[in-house]
N, C-alpha and C. Protein backbone atom coordinates (compact mmCIF):
# COMPACT_ATOMS: atom_id res chain seq x y z
N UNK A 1 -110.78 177.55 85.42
CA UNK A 1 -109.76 178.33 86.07
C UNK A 1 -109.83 178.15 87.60
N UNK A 2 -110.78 178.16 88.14
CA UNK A 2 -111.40 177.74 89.54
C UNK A 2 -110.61 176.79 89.86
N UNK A 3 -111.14 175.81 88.85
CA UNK A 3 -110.90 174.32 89.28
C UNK A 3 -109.34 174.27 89.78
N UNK A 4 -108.52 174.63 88.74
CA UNK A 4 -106.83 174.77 89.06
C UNK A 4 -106.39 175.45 89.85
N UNK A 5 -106.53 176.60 90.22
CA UNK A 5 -106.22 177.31 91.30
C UNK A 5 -106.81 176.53 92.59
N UNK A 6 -107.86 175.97 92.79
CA UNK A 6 -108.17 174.93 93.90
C UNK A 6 -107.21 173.54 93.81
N UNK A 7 -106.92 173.08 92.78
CA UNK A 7 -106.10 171.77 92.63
C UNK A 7 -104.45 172.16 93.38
N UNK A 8 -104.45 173.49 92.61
CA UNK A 8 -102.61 173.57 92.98
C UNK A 8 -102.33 174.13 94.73
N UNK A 9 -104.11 174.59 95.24
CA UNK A 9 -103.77 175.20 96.57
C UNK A 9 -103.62 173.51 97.58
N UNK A 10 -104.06 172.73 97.10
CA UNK A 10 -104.68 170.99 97.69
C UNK A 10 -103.73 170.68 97.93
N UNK A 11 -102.56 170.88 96.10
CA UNK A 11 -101.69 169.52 96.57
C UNK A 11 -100.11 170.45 96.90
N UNK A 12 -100.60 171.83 97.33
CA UNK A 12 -99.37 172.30 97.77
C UNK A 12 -98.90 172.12 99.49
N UNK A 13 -99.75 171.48 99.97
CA UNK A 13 -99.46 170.56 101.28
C UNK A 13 -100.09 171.94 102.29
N UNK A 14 -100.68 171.52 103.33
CA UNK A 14 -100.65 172.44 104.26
C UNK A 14 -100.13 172.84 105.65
N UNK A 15 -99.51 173.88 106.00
CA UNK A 15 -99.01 174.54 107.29
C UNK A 15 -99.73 174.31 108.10
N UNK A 16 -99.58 173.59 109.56
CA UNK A 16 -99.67 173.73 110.70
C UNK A 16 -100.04 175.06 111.08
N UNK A 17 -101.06 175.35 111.85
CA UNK A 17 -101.32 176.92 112.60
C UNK A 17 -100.33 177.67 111.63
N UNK A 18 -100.36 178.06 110.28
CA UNK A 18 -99.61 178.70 109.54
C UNK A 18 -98.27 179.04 109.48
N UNK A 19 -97.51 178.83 110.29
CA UNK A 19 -96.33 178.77 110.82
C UNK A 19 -95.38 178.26 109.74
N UNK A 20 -95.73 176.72 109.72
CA UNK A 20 -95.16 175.53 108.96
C UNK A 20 -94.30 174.89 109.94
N UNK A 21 -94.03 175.00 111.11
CA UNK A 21 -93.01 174.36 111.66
C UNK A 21 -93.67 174.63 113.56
N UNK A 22 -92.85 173.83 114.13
CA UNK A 22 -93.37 173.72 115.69
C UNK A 22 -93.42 175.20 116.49
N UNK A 23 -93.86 175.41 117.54
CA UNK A 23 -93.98 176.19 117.93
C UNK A 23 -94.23 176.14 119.40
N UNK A 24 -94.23 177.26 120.14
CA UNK A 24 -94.52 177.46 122.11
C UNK A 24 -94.71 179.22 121.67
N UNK A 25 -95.55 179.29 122.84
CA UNK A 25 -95.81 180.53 123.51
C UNK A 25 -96.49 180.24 125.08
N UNK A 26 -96.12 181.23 125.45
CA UNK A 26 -96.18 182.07 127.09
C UNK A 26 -97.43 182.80 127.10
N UNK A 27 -98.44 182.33 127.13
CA UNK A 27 -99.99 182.87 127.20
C UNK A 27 -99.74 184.60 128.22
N UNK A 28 -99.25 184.50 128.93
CA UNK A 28 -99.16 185.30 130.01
C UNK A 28 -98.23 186.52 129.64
N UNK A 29 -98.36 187.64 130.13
CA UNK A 29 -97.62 188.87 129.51
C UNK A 29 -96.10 188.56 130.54
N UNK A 30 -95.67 188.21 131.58
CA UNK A 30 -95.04 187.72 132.38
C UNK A 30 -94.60 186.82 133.31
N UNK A 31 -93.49 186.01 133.51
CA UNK A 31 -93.49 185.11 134.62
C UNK A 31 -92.66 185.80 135.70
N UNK A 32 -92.69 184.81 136.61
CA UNK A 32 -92.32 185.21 138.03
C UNK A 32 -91.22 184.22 138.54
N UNK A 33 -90.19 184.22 139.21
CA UNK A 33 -89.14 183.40 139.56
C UNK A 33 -89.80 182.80 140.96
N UNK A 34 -89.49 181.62 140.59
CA UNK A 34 -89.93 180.51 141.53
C UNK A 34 -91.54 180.26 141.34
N UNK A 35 -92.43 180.43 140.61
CA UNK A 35 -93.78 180.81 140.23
C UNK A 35 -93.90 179.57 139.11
N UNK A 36 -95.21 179.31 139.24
CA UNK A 36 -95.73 178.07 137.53
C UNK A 36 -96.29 178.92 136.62
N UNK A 37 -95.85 179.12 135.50
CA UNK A 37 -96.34 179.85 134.44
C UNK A 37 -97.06 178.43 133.00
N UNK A 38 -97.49 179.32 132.52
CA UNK A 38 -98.33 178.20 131.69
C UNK A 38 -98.06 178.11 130.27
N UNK A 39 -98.05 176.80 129.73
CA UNK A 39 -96.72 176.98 128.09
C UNK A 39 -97.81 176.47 127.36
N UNK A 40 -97.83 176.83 125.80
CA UNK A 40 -98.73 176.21 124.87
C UNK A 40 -97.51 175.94 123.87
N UNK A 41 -97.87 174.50 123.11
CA UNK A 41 -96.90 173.95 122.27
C UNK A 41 -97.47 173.45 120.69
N UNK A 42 -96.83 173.37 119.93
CA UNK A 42 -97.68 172.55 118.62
C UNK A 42 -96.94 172.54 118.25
N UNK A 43 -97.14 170.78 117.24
CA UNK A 43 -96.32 170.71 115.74
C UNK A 43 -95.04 170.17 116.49
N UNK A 44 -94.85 169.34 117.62
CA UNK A 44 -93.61 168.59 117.87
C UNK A 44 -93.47 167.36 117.45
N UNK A 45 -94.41 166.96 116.70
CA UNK A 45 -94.40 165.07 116.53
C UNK A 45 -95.60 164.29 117.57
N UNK A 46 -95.83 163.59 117.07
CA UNK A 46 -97.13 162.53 117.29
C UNK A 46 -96.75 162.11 118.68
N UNK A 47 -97.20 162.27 120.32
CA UNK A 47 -96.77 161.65 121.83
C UNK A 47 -95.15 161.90 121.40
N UNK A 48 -94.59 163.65 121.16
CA UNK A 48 -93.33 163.51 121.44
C UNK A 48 -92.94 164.08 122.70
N UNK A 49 -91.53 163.86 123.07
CA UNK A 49 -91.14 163.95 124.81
C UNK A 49 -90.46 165.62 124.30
N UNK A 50 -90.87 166.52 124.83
CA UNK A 50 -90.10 167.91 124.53
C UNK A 50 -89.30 168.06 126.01
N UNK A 51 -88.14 168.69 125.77
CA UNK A 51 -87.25 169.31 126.80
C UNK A 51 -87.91 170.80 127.15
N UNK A 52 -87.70 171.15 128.06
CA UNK A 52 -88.09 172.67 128.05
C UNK A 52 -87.21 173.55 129.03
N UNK A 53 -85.86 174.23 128.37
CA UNK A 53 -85.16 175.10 129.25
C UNK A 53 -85.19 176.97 128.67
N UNK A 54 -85.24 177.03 129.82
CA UNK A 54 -84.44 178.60 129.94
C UNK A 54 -83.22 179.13 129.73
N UNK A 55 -83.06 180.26 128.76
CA UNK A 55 -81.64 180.98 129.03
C UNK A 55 -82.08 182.12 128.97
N UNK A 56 -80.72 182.39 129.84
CA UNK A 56 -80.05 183.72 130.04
C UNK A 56 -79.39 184.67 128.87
N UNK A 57 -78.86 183.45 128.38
CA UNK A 57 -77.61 183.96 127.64
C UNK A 57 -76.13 183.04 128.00
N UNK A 58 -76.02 183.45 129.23
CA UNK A 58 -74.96 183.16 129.96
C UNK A 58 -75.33 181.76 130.84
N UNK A 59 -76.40 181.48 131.20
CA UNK A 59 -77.10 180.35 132.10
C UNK A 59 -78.04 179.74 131.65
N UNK A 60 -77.93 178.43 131.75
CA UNK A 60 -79.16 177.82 131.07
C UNK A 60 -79.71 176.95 132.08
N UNK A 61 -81.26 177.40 132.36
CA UNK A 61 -81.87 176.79 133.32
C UNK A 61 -83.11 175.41 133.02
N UNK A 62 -82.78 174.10 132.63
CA UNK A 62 -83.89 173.15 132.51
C UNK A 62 -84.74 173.44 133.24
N UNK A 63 -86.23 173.38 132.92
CA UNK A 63 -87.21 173.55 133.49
C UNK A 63 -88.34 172.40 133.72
N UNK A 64 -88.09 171.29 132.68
CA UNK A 64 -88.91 170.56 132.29
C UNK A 64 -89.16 169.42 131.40
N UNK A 65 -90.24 168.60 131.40
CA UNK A 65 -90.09 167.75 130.01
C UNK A 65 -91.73 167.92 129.91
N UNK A 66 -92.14 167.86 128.99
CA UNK A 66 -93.92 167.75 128.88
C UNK A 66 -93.92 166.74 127.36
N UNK A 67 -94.96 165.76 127.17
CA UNK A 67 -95.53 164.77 126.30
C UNK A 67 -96.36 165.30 125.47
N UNK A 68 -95.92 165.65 124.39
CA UNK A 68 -97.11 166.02 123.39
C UNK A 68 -98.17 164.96 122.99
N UNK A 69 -99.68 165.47 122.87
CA UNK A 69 -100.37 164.56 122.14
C UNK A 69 -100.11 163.86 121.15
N UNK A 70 -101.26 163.28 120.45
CA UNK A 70 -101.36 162.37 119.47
C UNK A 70 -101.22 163.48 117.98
N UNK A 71 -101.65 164.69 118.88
CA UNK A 71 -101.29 165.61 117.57
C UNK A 71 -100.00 166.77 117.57
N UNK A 72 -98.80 166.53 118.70
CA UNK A 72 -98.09 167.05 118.61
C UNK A 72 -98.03 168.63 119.41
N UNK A 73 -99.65 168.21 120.14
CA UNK A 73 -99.36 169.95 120.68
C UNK A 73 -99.82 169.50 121.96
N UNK A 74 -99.60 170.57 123.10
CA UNK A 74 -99.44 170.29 124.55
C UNK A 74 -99.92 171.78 125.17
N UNK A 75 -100.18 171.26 126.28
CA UNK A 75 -100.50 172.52 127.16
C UNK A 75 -99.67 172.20 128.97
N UNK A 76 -98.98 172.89 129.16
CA UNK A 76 -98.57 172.44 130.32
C UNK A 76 -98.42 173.32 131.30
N UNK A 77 -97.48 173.72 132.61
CA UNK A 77 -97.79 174.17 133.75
C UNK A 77 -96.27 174.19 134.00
N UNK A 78 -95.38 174.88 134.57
CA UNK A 78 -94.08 174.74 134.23
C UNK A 78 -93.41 175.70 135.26
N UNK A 79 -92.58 175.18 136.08
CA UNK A 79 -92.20 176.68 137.38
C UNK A 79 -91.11 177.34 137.20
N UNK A 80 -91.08 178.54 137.11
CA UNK A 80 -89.72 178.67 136.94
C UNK A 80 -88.88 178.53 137.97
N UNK A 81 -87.48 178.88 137.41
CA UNK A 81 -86.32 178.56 138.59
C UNK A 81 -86.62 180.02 139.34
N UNK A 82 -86.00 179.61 141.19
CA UNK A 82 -86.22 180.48 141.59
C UNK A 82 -85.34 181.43 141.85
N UNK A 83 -83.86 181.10 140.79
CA UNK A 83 -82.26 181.53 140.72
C UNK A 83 -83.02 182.72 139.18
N UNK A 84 -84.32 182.53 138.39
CA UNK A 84 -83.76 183.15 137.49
C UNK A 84 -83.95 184.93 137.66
N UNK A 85 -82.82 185.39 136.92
CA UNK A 85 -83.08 187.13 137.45
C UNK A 85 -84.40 187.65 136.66
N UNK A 86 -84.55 189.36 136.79
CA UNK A 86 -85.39 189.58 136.05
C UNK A 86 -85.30 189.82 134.81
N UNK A 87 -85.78 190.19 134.17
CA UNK A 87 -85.53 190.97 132.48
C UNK A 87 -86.19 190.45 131.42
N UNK A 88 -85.24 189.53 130.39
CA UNK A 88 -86.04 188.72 129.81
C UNK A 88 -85.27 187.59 129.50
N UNK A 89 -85.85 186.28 129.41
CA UNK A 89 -85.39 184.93 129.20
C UNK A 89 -85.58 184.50 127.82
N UNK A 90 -85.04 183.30 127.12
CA UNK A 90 -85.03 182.59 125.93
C UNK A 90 -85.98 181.37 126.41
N UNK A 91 -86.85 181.14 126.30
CA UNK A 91 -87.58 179.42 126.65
C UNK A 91 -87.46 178.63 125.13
N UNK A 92 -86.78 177.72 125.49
CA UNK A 92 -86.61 176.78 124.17
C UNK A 92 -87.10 175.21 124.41
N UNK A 93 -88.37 174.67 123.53
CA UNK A 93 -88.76 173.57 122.96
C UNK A 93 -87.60 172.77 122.55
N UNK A 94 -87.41 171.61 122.70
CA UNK A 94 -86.61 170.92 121.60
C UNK A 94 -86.96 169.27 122.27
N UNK A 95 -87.44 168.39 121.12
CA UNK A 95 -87.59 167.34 121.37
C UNK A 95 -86.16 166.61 120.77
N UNK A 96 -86.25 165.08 120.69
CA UNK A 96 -85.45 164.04 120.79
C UNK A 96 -84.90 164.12 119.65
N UNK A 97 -85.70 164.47 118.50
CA UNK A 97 -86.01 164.48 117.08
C UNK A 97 -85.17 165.53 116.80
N UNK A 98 -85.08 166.31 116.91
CA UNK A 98 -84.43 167.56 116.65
C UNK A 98 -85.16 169.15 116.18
N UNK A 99 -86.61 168.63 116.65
CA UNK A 99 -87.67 169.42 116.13
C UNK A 99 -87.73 170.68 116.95
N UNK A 100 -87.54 171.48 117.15
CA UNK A 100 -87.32 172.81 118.18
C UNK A 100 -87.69 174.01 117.89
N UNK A 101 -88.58 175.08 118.84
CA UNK A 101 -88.77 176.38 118.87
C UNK A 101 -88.15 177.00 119.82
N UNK A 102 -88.38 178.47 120.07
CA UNK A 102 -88.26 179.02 120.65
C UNK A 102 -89.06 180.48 121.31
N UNK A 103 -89.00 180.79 122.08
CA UNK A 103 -90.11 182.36 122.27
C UNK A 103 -88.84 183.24 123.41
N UNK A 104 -89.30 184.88 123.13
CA UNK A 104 -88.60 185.35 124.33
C UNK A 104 -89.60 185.88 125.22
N UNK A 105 -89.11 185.66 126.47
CA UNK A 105 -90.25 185.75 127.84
C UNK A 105 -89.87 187.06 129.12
N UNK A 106 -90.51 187.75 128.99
CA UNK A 106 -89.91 188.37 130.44
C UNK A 106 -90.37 188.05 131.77
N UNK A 107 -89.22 187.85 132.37
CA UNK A 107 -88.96 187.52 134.08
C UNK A 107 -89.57 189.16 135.18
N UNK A 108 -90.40 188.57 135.31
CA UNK A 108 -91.02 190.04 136.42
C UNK A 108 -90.13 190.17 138.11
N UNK A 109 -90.01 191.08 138.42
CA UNK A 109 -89.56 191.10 139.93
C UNK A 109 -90.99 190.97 140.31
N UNK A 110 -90.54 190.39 141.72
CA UNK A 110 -91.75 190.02 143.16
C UNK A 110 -92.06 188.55 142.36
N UNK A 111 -93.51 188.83 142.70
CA UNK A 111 -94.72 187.43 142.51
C UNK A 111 -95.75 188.20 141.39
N UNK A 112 -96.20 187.19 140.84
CA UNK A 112 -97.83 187.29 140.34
C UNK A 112 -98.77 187.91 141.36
N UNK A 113 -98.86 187.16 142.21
CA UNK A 113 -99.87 187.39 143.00
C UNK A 113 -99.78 188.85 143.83
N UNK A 114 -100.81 189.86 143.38
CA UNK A 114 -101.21 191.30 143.90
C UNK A 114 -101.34 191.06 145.26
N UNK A 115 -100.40 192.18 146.04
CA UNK A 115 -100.89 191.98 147.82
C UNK A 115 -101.99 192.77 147.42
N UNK A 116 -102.50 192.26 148.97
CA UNK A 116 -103.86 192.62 148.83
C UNK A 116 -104.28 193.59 149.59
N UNK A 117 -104.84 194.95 148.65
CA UNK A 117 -105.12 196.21 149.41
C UNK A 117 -105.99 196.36 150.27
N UNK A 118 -105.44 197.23 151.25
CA UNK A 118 -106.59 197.40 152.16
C UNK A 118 -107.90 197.62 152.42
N UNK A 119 -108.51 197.78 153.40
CA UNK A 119 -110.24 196.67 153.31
C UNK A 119 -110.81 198.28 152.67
N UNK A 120 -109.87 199.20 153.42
CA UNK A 120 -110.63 200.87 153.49
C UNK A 120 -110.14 201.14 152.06
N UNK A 121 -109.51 200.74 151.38
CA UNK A 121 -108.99 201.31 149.76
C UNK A 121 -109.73 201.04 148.81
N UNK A 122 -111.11 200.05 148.97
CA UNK A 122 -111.60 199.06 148.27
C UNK A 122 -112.49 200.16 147.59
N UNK A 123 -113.34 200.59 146.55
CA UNK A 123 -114.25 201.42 145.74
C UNK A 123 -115.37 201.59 146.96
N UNK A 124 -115.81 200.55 146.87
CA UNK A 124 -117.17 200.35 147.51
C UNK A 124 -117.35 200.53 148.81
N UNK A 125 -116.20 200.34 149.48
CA UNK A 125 -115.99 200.53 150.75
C UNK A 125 -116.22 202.46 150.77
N UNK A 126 -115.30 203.02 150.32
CA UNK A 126 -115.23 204.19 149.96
C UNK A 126 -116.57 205.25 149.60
N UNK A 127 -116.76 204.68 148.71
CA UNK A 127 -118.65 205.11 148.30
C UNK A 127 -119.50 205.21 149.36
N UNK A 128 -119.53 203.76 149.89
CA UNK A 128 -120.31 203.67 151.36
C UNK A 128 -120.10 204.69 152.73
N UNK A 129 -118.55 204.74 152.70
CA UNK A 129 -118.10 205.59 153.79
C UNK A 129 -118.53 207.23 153.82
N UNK A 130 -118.87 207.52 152.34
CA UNK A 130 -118.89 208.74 152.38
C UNK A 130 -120.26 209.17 151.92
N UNK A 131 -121.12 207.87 151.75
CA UNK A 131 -122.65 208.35 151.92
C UNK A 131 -123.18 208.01 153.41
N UNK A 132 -122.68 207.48 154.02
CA UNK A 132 -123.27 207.13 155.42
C UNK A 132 -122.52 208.62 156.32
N UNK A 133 -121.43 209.13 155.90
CA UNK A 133 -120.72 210.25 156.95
C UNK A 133 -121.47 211.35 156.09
N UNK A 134 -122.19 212.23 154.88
CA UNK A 134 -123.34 212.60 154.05
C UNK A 134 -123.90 212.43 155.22
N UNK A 135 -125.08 211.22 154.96
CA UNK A 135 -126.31 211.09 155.81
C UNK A 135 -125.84 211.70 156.78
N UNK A 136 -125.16 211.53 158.02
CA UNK A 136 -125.19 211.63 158.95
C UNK A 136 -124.90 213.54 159.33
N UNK A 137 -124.25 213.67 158.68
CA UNK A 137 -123.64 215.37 158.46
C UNK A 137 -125.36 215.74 158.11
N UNK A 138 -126.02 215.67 157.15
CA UNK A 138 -127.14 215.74 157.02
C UNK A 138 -128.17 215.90 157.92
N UNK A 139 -128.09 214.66 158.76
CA UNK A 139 -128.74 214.35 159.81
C UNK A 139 -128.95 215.58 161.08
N UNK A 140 -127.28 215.46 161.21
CA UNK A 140 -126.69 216.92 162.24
C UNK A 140 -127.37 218.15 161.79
N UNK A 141 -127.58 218.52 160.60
CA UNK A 141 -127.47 219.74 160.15
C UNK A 141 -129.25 219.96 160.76
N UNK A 142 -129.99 219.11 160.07
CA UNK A 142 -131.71 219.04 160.75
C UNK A 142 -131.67 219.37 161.80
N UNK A 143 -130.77 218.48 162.93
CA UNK A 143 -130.89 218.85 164.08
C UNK A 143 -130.89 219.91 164.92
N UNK A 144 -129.41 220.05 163.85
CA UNK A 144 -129.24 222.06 164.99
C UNK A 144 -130.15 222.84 163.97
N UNK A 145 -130.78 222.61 163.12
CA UNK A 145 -131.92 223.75 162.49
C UNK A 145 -133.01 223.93 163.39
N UNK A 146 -133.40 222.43 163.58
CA UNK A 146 -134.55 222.83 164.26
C UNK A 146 -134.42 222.60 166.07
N UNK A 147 -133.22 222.80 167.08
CA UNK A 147 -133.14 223.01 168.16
C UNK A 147 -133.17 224.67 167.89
N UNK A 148 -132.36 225.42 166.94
CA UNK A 148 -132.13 226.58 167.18
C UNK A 148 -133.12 227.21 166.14
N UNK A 149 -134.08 226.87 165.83
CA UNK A 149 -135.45 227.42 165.23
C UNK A 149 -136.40 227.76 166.52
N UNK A 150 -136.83 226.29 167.31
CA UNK A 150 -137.74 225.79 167.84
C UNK A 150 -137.68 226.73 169.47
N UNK A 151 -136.51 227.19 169.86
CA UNK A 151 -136.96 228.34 170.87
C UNK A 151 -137.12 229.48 170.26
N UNK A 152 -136.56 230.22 169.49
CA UNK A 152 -136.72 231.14 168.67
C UNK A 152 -138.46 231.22 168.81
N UNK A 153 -139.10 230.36 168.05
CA UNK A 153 -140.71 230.46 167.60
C UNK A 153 -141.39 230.35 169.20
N UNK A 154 -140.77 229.46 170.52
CA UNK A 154 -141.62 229.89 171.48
C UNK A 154 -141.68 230.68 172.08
N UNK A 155 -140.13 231.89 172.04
CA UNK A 155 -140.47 233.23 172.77
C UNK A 155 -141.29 234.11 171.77
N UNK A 156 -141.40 234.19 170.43
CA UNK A 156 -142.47 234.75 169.44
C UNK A 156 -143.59 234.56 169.93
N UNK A 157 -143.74 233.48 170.61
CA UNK A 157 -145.59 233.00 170.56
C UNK A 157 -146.12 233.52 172.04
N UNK A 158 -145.04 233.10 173.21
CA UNK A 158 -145.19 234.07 174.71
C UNK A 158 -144.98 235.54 174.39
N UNK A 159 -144.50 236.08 173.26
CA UNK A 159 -144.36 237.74 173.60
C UNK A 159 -146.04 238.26 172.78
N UNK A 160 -146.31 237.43 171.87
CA UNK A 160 -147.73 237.87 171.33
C UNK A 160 -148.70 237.54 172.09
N UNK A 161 -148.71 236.19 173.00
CA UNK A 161 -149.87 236.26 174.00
C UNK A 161 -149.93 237.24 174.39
N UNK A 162 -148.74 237.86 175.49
CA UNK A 162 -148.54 238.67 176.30
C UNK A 162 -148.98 240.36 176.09
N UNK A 163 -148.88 240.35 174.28
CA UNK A 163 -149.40 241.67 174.44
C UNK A 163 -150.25 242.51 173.76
């Protein structure tokens, strides 16, 4: 019984990354207009030439061509246009062949790249600032204890000589 249930799983051919058919994805939770975002591909054909555009809907923006390996899958680097709006886009695969995917992507406003907060906003900066102004409050506090202790105890000690 083994044996057949292993024979009929063999010669029932097998799926690519389970899919059965080509594929792309957008590693990244977002791209950025005018920005390189990064594409993963499989299952286009053996060194095939893929197209790679954007839509809107209404606009369709080429972005690219990338060469698949010897095994049909690719990794590439890809910028977007810097016309496209925000929201979300269609990115579509399609080689020569007629072999084609698709994924939907969202377009972020601004850049990727986080401005960069100020030096005083930083954790550590912060921590530091407020154990060194501590110490020092600290420091103060010793001080006026023992200026305004330290005459106190020498008129005590001249009034007991004295009497």
């Amino acid at each position: 019984m083994i044996g057949a249930v292993t024979a009929l799983l063999l010669s029932a051919g097998a799926q690519a990354h389970g899919v059965g058919g080509a594929w792309v994805q957008v590693p990244g939770a977002t791209i950025f207009a005018g920005e390189p975002f990064e594409l993963w591909g499989a299952d286009f054909g053996h060194n095939a030439t893929v197209d790679i555009a954007l839509s809107t809907g209404d606009q369709i923006y080429p972005v690219g061509q990338v060469v698949a390996g010897e095994d049909g899958h690719f990794t590439t680097s890809i910028a977007a246009p810097d016309a496209l709006p925000a929201g979300f886009v269609e990115l579509t695969a399609t080689t020569e062949a007629g072999v084609s995917s698709s994924v939907w992507v969202q377009v972020g406003r601004g850049s990727a790249a986080a401005p960069p907060a100020a030096w005083w906003m930083d954790p550590s900066v912060l921590v530091l600032g407020a154990l060194v102004i501590g110490g020092l409050v600290a420091i103060g506090v010793m001080l006026f204890r023992r200026r305004t202790t330290q005459p106190a105890t020498a008129t005590r000690q001249l009034s007991s000589r004295r009497g």
